[in-house]
Protein backbone atom coordinates (compact mmCIF):
# COMPACT_ATOMS: atom_id res chain seq x y z
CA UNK A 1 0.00 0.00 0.00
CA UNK A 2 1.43 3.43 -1.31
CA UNK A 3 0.88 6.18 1.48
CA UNK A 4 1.96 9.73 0.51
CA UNK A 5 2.59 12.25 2.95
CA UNK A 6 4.96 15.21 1.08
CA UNK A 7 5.13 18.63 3.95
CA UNK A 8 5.06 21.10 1.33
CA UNK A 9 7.26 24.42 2.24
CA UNK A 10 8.05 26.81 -0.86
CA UNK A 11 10.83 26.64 -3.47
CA UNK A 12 13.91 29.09 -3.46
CA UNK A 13 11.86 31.22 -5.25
CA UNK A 14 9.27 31.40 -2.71
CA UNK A 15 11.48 32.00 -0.46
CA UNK A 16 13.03 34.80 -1.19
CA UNK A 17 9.80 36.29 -2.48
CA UNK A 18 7.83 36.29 1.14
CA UNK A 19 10.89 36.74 3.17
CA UNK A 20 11.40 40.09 1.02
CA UNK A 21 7.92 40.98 1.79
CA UNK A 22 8.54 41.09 5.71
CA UNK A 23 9.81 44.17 7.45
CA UNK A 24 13.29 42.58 8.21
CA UNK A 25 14.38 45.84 10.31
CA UNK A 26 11.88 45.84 12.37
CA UNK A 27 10.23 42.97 14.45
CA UNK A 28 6.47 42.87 14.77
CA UNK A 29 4.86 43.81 17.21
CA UNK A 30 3.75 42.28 20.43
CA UNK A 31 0.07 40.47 20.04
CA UNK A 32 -2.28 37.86 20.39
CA UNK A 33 -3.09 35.49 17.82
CA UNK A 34 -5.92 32.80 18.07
CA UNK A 35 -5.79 30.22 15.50
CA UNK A 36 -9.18 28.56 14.87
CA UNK A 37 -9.44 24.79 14.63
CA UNK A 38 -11.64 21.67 14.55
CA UNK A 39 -10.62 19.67 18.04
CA UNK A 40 -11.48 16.55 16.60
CA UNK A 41 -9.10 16.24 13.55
CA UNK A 42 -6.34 14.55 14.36
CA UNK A 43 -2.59 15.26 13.73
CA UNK A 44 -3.53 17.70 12.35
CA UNK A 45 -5.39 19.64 15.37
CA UNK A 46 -7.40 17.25 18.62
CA UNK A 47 -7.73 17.28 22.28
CA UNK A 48 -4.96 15.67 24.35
CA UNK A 49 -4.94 13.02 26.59
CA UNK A 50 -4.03 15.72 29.25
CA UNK A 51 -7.43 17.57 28.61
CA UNK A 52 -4.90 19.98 25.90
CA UNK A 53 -5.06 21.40 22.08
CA UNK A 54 -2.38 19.62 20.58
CA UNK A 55 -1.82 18.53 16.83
CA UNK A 56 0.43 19.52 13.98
CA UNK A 57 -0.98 22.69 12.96
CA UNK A 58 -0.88 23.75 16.45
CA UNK A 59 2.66 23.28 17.21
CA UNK A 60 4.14 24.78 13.89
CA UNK A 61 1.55 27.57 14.55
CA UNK A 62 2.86 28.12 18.49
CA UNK A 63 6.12 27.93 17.73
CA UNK A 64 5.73 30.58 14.55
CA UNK A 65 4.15 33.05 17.62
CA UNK A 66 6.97 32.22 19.50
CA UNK A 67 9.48 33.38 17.20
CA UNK A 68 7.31 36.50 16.58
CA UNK A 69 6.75 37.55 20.31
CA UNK A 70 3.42 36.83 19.66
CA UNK A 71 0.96 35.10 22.30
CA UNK A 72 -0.85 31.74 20.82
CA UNK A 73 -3.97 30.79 21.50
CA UNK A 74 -5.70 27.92 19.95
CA UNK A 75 -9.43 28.51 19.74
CA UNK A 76 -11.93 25.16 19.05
CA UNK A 77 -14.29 26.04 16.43
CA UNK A 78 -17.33 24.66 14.37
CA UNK A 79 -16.30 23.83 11.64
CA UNK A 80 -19.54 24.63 9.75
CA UNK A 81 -19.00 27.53 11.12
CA UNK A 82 -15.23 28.86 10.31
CA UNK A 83 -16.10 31.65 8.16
CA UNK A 84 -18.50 33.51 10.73
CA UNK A 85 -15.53 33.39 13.33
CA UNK A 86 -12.96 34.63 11.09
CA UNK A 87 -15.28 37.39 9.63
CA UNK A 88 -16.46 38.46 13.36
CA UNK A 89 -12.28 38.91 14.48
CA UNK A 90 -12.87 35.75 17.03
CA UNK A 91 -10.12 33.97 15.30
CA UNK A 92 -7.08 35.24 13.09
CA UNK A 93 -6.88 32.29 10.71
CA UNK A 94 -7.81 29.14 10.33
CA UNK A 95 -5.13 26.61 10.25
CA UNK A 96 -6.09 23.05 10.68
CA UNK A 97 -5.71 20.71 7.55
CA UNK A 98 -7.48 23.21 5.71
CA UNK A 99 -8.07 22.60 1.67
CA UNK A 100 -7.04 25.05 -0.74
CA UNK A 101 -8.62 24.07 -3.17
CA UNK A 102 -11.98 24.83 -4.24
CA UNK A 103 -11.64 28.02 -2.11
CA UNK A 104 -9.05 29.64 -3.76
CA UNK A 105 -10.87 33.13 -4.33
CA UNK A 106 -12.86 32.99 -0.36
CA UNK A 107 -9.32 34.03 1.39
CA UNK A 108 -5.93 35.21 1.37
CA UNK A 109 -4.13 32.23 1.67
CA UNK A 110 -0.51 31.13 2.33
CA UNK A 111 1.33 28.90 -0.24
CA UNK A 112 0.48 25.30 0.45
CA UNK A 113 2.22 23.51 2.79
CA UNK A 114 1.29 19.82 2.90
CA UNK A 115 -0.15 17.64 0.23
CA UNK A 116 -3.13 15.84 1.06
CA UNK A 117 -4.55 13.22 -0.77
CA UNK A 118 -8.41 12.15 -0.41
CA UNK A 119 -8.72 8.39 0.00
CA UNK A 120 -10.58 5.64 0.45
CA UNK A 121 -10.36 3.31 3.56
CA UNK A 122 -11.61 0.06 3.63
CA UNK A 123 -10.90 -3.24 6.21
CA UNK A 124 -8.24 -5.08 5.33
CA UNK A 125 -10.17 -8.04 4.17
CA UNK A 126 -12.52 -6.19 1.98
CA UNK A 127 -14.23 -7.05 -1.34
CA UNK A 128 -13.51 -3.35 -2.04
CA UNK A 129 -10.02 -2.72 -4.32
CA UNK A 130 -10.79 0.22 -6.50
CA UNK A 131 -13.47 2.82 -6.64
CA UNK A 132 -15.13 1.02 -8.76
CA UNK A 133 -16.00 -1.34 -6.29
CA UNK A 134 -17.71 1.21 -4.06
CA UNK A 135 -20.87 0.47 -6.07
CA UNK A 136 -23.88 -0.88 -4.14
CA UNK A 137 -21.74 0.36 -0.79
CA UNK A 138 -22.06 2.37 2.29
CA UNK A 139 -19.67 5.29 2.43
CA UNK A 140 -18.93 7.58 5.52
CA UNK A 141 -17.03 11.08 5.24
CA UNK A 142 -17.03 13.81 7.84
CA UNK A 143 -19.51 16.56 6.88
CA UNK A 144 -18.14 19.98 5.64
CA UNK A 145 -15.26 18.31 4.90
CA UNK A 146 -12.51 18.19 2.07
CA UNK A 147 -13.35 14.50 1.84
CA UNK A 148 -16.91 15.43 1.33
CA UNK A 149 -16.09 18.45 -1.30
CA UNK A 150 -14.39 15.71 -3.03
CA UNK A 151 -17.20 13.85 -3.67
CA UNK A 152 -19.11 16.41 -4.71
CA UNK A 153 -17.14 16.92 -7.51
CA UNK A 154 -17.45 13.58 -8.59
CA UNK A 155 -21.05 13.22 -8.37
CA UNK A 156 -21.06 10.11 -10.74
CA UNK A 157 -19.24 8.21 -8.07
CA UNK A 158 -21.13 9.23 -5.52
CA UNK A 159 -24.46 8.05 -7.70
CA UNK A 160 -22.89 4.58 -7.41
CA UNK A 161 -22.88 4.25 -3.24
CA UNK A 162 -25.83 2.53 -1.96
CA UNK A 163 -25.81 5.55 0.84
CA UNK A 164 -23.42 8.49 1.53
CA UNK A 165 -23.40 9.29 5.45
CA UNK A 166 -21.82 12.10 7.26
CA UNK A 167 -20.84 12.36 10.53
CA UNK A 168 -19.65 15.00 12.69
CA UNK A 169 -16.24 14.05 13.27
CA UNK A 170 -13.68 11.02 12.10
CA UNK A 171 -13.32 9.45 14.77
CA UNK A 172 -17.17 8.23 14.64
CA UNK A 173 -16.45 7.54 10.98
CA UNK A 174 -14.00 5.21 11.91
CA UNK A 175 -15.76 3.65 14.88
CA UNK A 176 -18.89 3.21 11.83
CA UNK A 177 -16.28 1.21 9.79
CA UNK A 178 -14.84 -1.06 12.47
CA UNK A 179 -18.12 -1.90 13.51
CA UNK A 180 -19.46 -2.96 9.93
CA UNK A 181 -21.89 -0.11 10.02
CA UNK A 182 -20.31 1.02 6.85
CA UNK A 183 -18.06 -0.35 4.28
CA UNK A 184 -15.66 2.57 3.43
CA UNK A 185 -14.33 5.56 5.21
CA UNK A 186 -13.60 8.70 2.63
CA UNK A 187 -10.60 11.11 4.57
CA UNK A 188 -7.42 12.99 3.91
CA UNK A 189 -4.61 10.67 3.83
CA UNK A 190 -3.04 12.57 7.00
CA UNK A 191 -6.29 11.43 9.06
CA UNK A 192 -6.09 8.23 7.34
CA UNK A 193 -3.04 7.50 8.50
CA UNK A 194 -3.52 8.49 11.94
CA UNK A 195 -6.63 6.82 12.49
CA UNK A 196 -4.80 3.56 11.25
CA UNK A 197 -1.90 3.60 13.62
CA UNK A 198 -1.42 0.12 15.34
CA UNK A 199 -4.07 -1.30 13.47
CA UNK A 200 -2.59 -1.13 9.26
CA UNK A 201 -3.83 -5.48 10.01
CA UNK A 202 -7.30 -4.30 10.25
CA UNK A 203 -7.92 -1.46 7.48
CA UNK A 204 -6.50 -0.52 3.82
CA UNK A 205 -6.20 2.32 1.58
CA UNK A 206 -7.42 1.93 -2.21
CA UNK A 207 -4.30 2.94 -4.53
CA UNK A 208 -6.98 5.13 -6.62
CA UNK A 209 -7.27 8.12 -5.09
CA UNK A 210 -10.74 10.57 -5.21
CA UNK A 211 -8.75 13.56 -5.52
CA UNK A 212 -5.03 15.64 -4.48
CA UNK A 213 -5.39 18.55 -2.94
CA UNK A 214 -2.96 21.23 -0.45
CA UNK A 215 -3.35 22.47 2.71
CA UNK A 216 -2.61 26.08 3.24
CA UNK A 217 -3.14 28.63 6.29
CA UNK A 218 -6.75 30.34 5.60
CA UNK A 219 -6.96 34.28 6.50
CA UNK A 220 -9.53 37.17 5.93
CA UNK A 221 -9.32 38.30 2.35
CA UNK A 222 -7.35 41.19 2.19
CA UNK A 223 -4.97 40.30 5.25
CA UNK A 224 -1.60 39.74 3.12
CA UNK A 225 0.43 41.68 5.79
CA UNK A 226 -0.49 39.10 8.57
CA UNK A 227 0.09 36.05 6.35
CA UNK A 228 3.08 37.77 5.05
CA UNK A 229 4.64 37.67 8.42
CA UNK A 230 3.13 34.15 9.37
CA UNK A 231 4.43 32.38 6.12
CA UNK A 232 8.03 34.11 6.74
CA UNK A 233 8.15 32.27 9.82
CA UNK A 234 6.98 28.90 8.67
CA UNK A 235 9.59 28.60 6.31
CA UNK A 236 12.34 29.57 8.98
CA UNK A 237 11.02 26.46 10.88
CA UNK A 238 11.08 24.26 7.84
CA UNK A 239 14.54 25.81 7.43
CA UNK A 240 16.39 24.83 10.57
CA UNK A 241 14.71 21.72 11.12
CA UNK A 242 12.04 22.72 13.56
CA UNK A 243 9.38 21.44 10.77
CA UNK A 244 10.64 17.85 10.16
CA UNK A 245 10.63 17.03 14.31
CA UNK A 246 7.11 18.26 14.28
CA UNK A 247 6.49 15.97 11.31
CA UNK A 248 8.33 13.09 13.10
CA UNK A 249 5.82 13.61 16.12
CA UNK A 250 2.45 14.38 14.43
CA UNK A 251 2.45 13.37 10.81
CA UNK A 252 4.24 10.58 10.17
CA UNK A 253 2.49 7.98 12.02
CA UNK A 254 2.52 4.36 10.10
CA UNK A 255 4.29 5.96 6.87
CA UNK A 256 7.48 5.00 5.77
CA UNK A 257 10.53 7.82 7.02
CA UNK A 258 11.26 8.75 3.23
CA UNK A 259 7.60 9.37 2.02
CA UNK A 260 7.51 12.47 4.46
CA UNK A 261 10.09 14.81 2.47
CA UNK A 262 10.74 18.64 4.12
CA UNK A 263 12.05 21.12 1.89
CA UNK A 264 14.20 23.74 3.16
């Protein structure tokens, strides 16, 4: 089974192009900055063991306000609801394994930084091989979703399911699939991945993929400045290292070392 996780972080080019577009004589100034995020999507952004916000997202996003004298806060959201708290000034951005595309024009985004495939996840002894084979089946994907934008674009899939459920996070998705309740899971591979740690015996990914899409940091249109000065910083952790630890921790779980490639 192929599983792709690439961390995404900016060519040369790039590079020098945002780093140019911070104020490098002066540092910015002191300030909070709340980063929404759905708790239950892990790496990428969950609740702790401990009762605390943890995930990927959230530590190269802490350690970007750390760097910038900034104070982090992580701020839960609705998901349904993302675009009323960013509009409303509740959160700054929203940076939690967020799709770029098909929303390309609805904010002022950072370049991508982590490619995210949509797949299919099956159990490991399943009739299921290919999407072809979803026909007649029971799929689960987590509602307002990239998974689920997915399969809107490919409606003549979809008209082949027996039944397309949505749930409100994947962690009941995955609970449908172990239980039978369903016969396929549709997720990023990132959640994939996680969901499937300690148990790659029990479930498989399809080769054929729905769709590849990017994650990128999600701001108010019109905020260039603040992403500007975000972005900078991101690539100064994928620089030094900083970026493939956190990818070690969070985002590599069950995927061979050399899939997860940082550049910088």
């Amino acid at each position: 089974m192929k599983r792709t996780l690439i961390v995404l972080l900016a060519l040369a080019l790039l590079l020098a192009c945002f780093m140019g577009c911070a104020k490098k004589e002066d540092k910015p100034a002191a300030r909070n900055f709340t980063v929404g995020f759905d708790a239950e999507f892990p790496p990428f952004g969950f609740i702790a063991d401990n009762g605390s916000y943890d995930g990927f997202d959230l530590a190269v996003a802490e350690e970007v306000c750390k760097r910038l004298g900034w104070t982090f806060k992580a701020q839960p959201i609705n998901w349904d609801a993302k675009d009323n708290e960013l509009a409303s000034g509740n959160i700054d951005c929203i940076w939690n394994g967020f799709t770029i595309e098909g929303r390309e024009d609805d904010y002022t985004w950072s370049p991508s930084y982590y490619d995210s495939s949509i797949v299919v996840v099956v159990k490991a002894g399943s009739e299921i091989s290919t999407l072809a084979d979803l026909a007649g089946k029971t799929v689960i994907v987590q509602a307002a979703s990239s998974g689920l934008s997915a399969l809107d674009e490919n409606p003549e899939l979809v008209d082949t399911f027996k039944e397309l459920l949505e749930c409100a996070d994947y962690n009941s998705a995955f609970s449908e699939l172990g239980m039978g309740s369903v016969d396929a899971v549709v997720a990023d591979v990132g959640v994939a991945a996680y969901n499937m740690k300690g148990k790659t015996d029990q479930y498989k990914v399809l080769e054929e993929k729905i769709s590849v899409e990017t994650y990128g940091i999600g701001f108010l249109k019109g905020q260039e400045d603040l992403m500007n000065q975000v972005w900078a910083k991101v690539l100064e952790i994928a620089k030094d290292g900083t970026m493939a630890k956190l990818a070690d921790k969070y985002v590599s779980y069950g995927l061979v070392k050399e899939n997860v490639t940082l550049i910088g």
